[in-house]
Protein backbone atom coordinates (compact mmCIF):
# COMPACT_ATOMS: atom_id res chain seq x y z
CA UNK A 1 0.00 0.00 0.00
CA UNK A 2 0.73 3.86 -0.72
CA UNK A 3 2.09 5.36 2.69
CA UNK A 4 3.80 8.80 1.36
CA UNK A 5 3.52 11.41 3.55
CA UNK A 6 0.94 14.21 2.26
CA UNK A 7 3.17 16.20 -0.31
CA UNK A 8 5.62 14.03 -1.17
CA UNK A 9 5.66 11.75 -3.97
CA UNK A 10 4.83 8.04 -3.95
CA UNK A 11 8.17 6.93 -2.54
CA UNK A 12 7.00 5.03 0.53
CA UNK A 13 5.22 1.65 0.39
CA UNK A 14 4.60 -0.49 2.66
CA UNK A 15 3.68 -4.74 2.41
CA UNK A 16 1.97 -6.60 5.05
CA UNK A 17 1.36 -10.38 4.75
CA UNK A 18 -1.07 -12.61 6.23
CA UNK A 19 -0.22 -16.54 6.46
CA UNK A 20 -3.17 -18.50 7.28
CA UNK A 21 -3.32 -22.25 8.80
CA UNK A 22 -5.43 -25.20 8.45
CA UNK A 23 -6.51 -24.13 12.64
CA UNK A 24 -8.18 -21.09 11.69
CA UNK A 25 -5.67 -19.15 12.93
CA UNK A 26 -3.56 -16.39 10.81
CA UNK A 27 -0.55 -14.73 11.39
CA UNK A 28 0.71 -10.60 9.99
CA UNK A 29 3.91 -9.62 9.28
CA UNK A 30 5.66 -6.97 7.46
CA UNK A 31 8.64 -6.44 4.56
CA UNK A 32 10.41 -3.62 3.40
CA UNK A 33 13.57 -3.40 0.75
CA UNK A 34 11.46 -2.53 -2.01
CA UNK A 35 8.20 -3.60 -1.14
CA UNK A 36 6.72 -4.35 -4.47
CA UNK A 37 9.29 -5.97 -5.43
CA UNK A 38 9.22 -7.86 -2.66
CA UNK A 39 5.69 -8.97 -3.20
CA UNK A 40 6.93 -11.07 -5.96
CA UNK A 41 9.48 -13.34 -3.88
CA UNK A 42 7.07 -13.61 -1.35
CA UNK A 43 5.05 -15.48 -3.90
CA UNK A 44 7.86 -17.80 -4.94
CA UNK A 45 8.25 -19.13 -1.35
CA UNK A 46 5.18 -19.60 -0.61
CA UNK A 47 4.84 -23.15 -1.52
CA UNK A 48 8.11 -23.68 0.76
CA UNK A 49 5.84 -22.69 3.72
CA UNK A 50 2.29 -24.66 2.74
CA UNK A 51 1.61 -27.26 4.62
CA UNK A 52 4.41 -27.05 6.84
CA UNK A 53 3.87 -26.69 10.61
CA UNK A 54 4.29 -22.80 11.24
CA UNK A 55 6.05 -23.23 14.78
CA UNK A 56 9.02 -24.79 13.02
CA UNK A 57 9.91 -20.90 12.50
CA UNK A 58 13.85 -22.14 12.37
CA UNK A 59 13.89 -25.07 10.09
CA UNK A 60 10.87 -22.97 7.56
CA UNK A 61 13.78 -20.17 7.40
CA UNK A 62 16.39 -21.98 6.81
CA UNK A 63 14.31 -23.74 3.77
CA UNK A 64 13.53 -20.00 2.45
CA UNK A 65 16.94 -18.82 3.13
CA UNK A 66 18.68 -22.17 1.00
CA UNK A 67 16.16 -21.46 -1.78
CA UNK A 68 16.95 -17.42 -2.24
CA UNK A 69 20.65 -17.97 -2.00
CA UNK A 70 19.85 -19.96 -5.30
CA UNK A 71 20.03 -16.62 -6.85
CA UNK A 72 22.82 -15.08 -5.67
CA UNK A 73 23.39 -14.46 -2.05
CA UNK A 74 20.39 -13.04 -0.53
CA UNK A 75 20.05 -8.94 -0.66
CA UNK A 76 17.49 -7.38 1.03
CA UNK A 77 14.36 -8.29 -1.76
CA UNK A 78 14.90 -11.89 -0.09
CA UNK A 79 15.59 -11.09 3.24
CA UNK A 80 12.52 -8.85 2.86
CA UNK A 81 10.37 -11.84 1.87
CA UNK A 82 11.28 -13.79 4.39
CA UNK A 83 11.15 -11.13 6.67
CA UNK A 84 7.44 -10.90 6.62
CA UNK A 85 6.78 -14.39 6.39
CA UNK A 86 9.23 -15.31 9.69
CA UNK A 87 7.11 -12.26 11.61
CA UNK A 88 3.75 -14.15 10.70
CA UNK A 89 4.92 -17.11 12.28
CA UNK A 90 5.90 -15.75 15.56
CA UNK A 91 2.59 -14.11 14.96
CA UNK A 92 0.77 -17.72 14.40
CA UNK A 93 2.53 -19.60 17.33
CA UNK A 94 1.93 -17.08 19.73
CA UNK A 95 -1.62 -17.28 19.24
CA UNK A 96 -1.67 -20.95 19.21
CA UNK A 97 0.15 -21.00 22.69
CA UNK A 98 -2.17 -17.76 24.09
CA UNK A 99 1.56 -15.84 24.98
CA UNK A 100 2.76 -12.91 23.48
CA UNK A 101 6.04 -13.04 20.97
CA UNK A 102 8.13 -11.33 23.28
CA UNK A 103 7.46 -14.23 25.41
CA UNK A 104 8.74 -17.52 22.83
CA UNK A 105 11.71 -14.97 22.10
CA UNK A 106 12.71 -15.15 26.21
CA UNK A 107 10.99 -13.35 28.42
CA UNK A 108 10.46 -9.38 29.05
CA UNK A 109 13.82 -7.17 29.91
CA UNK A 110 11.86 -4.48 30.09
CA UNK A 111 8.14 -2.93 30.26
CA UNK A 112 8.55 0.01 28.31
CA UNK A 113 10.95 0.51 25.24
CA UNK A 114 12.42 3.28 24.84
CA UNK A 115 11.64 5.94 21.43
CA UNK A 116 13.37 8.27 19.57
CA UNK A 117 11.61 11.29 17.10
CA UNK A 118 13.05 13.08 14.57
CA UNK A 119 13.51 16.94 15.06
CA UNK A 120 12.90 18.19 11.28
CA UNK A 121 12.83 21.43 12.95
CA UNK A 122 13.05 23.40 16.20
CA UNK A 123 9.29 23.33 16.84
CA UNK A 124 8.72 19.60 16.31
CA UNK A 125 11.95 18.97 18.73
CA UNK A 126 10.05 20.98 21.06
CA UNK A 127 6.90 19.42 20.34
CA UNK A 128 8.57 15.82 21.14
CA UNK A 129 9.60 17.20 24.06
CA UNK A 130 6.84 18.30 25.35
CA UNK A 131 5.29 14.72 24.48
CA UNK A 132 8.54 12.95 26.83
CA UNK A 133 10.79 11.73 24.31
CA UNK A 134 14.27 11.97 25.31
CA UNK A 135 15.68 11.25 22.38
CA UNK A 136 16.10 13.40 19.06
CA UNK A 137 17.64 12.89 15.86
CA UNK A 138 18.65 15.10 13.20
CA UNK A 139 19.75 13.77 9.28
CA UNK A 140 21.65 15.39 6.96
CA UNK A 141 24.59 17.19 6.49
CA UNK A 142 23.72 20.65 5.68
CA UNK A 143 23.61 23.31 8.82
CA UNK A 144 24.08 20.10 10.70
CA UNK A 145 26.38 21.45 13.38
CA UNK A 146 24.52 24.72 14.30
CA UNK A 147 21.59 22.85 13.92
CA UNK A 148 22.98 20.59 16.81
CA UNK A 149 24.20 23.34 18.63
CA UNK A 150 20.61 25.13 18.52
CA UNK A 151 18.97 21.65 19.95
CA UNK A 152 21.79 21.22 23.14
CA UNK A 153 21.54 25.38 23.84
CA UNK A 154 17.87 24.56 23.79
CA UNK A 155 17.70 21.53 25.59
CA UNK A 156 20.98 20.66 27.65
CA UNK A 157 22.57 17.46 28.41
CA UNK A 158 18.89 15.26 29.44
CA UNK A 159 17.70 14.97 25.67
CA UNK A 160 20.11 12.38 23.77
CA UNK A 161 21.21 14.25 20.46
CA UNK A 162 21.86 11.89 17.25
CA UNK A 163 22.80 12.73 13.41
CA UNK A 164 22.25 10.56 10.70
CA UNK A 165 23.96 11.43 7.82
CA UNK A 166 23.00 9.44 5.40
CA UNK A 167 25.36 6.89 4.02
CA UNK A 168 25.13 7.71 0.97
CA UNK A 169 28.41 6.28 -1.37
CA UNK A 170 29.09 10.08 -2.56
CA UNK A 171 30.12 10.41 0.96
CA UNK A 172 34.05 10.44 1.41
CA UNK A 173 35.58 9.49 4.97
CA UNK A 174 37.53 12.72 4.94
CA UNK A 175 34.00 14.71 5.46
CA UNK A 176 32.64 12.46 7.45
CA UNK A 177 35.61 12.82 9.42
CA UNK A 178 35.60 16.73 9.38
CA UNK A 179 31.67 16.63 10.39
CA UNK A 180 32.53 13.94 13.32
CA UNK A 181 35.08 15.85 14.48
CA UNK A 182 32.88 19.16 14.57
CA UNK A 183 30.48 17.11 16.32
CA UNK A 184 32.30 15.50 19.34
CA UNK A 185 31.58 18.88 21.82
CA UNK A 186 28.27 18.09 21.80
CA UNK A 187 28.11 14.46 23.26
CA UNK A 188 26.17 12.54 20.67
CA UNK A 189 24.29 8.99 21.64
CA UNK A 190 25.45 8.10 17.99
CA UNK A 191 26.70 9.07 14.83
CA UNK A 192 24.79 7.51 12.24
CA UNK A 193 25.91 5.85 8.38
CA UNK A 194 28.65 8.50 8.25
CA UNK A 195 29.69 7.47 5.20
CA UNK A 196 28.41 4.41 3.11
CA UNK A 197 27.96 0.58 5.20
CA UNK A 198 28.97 -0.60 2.03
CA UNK A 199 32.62 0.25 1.99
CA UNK A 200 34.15 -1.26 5.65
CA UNK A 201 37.10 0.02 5.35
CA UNK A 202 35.82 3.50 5.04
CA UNK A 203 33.58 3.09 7.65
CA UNK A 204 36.81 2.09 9.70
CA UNK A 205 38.58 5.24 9.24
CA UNK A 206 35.52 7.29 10.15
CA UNK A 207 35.24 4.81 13.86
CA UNK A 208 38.89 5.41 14.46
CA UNK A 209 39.28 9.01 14.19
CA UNK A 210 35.96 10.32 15.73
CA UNK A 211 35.32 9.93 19.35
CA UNK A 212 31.76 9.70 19.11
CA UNK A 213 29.93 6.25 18.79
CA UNK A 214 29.07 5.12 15.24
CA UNK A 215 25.52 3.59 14.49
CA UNK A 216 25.11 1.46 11.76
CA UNK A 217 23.28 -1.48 9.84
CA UNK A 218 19.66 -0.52 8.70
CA UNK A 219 20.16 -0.91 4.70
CA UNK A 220 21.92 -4.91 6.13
CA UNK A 221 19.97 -7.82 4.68
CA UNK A 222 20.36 -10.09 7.73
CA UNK A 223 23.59 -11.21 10.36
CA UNK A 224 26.11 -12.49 7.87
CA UNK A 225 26.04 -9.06 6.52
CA UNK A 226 26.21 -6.96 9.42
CA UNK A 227 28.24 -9.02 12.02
CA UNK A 228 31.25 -8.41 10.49
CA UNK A 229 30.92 -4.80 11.48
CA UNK A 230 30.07 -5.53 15.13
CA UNK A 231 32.89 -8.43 15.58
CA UNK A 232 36.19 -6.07 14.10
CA UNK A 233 35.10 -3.48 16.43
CA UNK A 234 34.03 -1.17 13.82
CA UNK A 235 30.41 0.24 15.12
CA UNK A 236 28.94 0.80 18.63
CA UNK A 237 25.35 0.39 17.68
CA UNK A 238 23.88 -2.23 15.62
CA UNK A 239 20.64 -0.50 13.35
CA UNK A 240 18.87 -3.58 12.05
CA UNK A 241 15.73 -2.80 10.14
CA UNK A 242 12.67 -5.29 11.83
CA UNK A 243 11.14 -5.42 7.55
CA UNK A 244 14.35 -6.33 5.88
CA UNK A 245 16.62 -8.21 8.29
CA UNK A 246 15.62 -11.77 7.90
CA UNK A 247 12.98 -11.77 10.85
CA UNK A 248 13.20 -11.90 14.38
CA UNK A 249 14.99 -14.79 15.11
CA UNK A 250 17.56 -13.11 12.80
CA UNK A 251 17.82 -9.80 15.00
CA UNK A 252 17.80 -11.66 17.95
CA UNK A 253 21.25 -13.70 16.78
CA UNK A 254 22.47 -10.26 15.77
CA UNK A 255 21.71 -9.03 19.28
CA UNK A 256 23.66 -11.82 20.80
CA UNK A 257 26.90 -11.46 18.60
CA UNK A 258 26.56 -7.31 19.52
CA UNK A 259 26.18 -8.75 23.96
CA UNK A 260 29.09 -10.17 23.20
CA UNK A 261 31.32 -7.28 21.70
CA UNK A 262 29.74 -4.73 23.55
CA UNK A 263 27.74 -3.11 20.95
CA UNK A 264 24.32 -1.58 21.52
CA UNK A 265 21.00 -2.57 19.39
CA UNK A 266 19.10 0.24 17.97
CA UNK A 267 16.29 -0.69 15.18
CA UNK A 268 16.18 1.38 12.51
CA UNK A 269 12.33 2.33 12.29
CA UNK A 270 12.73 5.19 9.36
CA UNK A 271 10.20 3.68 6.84
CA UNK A 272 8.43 1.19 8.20
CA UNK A 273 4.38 0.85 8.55
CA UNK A 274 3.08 -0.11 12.17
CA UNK A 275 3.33 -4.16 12.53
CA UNK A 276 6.95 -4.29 11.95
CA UNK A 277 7.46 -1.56 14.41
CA UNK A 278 5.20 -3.60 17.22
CA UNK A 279 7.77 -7.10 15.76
CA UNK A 280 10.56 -4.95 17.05
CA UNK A 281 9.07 -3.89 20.26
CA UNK A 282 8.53 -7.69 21.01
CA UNK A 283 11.93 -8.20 20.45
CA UNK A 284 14.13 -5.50 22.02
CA UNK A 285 11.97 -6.14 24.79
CA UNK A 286 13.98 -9.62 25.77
CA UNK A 287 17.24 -8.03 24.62
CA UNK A 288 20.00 -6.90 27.37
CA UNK A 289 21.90 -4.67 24.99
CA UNK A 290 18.84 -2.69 23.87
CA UNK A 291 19.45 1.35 23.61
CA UNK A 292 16.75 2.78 21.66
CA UNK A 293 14.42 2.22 18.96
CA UNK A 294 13.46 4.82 16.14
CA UNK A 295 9.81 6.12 15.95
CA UNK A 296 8.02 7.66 13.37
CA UNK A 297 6.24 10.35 15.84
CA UNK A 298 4.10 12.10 13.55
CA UNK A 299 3.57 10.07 10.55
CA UNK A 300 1.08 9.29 7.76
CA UNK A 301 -2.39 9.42 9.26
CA UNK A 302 -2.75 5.52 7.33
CA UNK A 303 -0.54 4.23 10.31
CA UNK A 304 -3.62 5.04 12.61
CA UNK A 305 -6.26 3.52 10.37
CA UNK A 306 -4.50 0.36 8.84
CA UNK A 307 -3.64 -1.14 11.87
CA UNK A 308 -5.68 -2.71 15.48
CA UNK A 309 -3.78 -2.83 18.47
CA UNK A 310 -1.94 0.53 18.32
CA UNK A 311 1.28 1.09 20.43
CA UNK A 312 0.38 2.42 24.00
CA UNK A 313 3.15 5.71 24.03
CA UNK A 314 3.54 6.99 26.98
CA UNK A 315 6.44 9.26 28.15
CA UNK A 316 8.34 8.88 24.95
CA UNK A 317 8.19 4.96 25.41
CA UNK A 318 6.28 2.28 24.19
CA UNK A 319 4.88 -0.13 26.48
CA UNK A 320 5.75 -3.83 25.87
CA UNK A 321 1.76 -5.57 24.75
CA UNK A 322 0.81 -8.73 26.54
CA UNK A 323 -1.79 -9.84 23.89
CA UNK A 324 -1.28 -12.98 22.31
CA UNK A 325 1.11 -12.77 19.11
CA UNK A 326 2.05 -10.13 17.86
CA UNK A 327 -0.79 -8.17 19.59
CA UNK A 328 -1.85 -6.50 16.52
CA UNK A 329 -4.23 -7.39 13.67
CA UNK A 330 -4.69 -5.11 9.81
CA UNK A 331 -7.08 -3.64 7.88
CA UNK A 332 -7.54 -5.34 4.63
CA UNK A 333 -10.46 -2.76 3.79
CA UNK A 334 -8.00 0.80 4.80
CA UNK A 335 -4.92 -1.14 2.63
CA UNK A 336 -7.17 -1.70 -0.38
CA UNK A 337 -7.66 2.03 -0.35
CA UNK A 338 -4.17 3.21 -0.58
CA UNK A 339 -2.66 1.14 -3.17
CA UNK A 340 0.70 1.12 -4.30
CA UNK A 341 1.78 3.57 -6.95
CA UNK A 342 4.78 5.48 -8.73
CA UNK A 343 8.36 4.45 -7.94
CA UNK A 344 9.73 3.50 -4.26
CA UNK A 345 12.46 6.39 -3.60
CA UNK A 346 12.04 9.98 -4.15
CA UNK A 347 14.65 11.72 -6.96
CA UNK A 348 16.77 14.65 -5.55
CA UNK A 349 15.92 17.65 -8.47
CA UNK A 350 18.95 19.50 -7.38
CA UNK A 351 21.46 16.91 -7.00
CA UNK A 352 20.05 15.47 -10.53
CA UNK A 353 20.80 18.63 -12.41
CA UNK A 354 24.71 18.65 -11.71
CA UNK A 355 25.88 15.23 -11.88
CA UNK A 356 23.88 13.68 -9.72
CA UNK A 357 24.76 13.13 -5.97
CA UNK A 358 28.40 12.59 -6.46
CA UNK A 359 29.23 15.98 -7.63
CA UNK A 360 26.34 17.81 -6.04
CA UNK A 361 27.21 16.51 -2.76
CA UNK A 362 30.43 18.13 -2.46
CA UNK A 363 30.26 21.67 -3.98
CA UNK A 364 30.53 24.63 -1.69
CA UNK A 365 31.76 22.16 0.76
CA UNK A 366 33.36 24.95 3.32
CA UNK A 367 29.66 26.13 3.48
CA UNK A 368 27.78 22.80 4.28
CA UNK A 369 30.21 22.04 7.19
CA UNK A 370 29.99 25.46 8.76
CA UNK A 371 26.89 26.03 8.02
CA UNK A 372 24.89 29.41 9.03
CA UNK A 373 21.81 27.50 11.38
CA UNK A 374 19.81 30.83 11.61
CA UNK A 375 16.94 29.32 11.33
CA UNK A 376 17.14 27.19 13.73
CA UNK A 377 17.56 29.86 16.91
């Protein structure tokens, strides 16, 4: 289904997926990594899953996972797939048992899991605030150090400041450095896709010369990609995305290789619909590394209407459900009315008229890094 905020063209979709069983009971999940693309694998595995017992979730992934690598080894279209599929049978079996996921995945850590929001500008950080969110994040590069200048002068040390900047590839370690270094007065919780995941040795340079921790992992199709990263020392905070990663089990291995080199789990939440972000409360929940989770505070107003069993927010946390499952149930009716159209990712005018990102992202470079920030006092 279409879920682009008002204004903006059709670059967000999401795709939910229902897995029924012979019981009369039904499971939701949720993929991401190019959803309608997506949509098509999800197809081809199906008859991988039917008539299979659904609380086999291992041994059903690992039969998706040796079929995908048959093309190649799995990117995120795959992962995606079985993404949504895995979530539906946590989904199923908790139901079946009358226990929540959170539950078959260990037991509750925690109550409440702790949110982020993202401060687009002074007002909305103020707003989110207001609301008891403790954590804000800013993205992008331009004005980004006045901008967190404005946001400590405005808020002190008790609200967690992060900057994501991106990862795109156009994105050379020596900036990333400069920025990071520019960046260190201000105590950041993290220092997000600096420069591009896909280059590790880049992303190596940036970790050793910037004393501020370095969050990473959200465009990772599943543990053999991201581990790496965690196990050379290379990132403080793991970012899998709950639609893309492989599924919970998935996350939940990640989560135990990141325990055990002292690196912090923080789900990357940027463009997901609501059941994968309740999948990833369910999980962080059992976690002991858990730091915070990303929150789309004031999203589409679909997110309200496509979904039963909305998060409980309180304080700028979401409280852990005890329902059965997943806790959550969708609209077939609200998705039917917001199909998907138009391509998945937005195109950059600017950057498209000189040379695309590559070029664009480096001219007037002394003026990006400074940056004026007037706006934002």
């Amino acid at each position: 289904m279409n879920a682009s905020p008002p204004g903006m063209a059709n670059w967000r979709h999401w795709l939910f997926v229902k897995v029924h069983t012979d019981k009369g009971i039904y499971g939701v999940g949720e993929c991401w990594g190019w959803p309608r693309v997506v949509e098509t694998a999800i197809h081809d595995l199906k008859p991988l899953v039917t008539g299979e017992d659904p609380c086999h979730v291992e041994r059903l992934w690992q039969r998706m996972f040796a079929a995908v690598m048959g093309h190649g080894m799995t990117g995120v279209v795959g992962s995606g797939a079985m993404t949504g599929i895995e979530m539906a049978l946590w989904d199923i079996k908790g139901k079946a048992l009358d226990t929540p996921v959170w539950n078959l995945l260990g037991g509750k850590m925690r109550d409440r899991v702790r949110l982020y929001g993202h401060a687009f500008d002074m007002e909305r950080a103020r707003q989110l605030v207001a609301r008891g969110f403790t954590g804000l994040k800013l993205f992008g590069w331009k004005d980004c150090v006045p901008r967190v200048e404005a946001l400590r002068d405005a808020f002190g040390p008790d609200i967690d400041l992060m900057v994501d900047a991106g990862g795109g590839p156009w994105q050379t370690p020596s900036d990333a450095i400069a920025l990071g270094k520019r960046l260190e007065p201000f105590s950041l919780l993290f220092y997000e896709d600096p420069v591009s995941s896909l280059d590790i040795e880049a992303v190596s340079r940036v970790s050793d010369a910037v004393n501020i921790p370095i969050a990473m992992g959200e465009s990772h199709p599943g543990v053999y990609s991201l581990a790496p990263l965690i196990e050379r020392g290379i990132i403080d905070v793991a970012q899998p995305d709950t639609g893309r990663f492989g599924g919970l089990l998935q996350m939940k291995k990640l989560a135990a290789i990141a325990e055990a080199h002292s690196v912090m789990m923080a789900p990357h939440d940027g463009s997901l619909g609501p059941v994968a972000e309740m999948a990833a409360v369910h999980m962080v929940a059992t976690i002991p590394n858990f730091l915070i989770q990303e929150h789309l505070a004031c999203d589409v107003p679909q997110r309200y209407e496509v979904m039963s069993g909305q998060p409980v927010i309180e304080e700028g946390h979401i409280v852990v459900p005890d329902s059965p499952g997943l806790g959550v149930d969708i609209d077939e009716e609200v998705i039917a009315r917001h199909p998907p159209k138009g391509h998945d990712m937005p195109v950059d005018e600017d950057a498209s008229e000189y040379d695309f990102q590559y070029v664009a992202a480096h001219g007037k470079r002394a003026r990006w890094l400074e940056g004026s920030g007037k706006e934002w006092r």
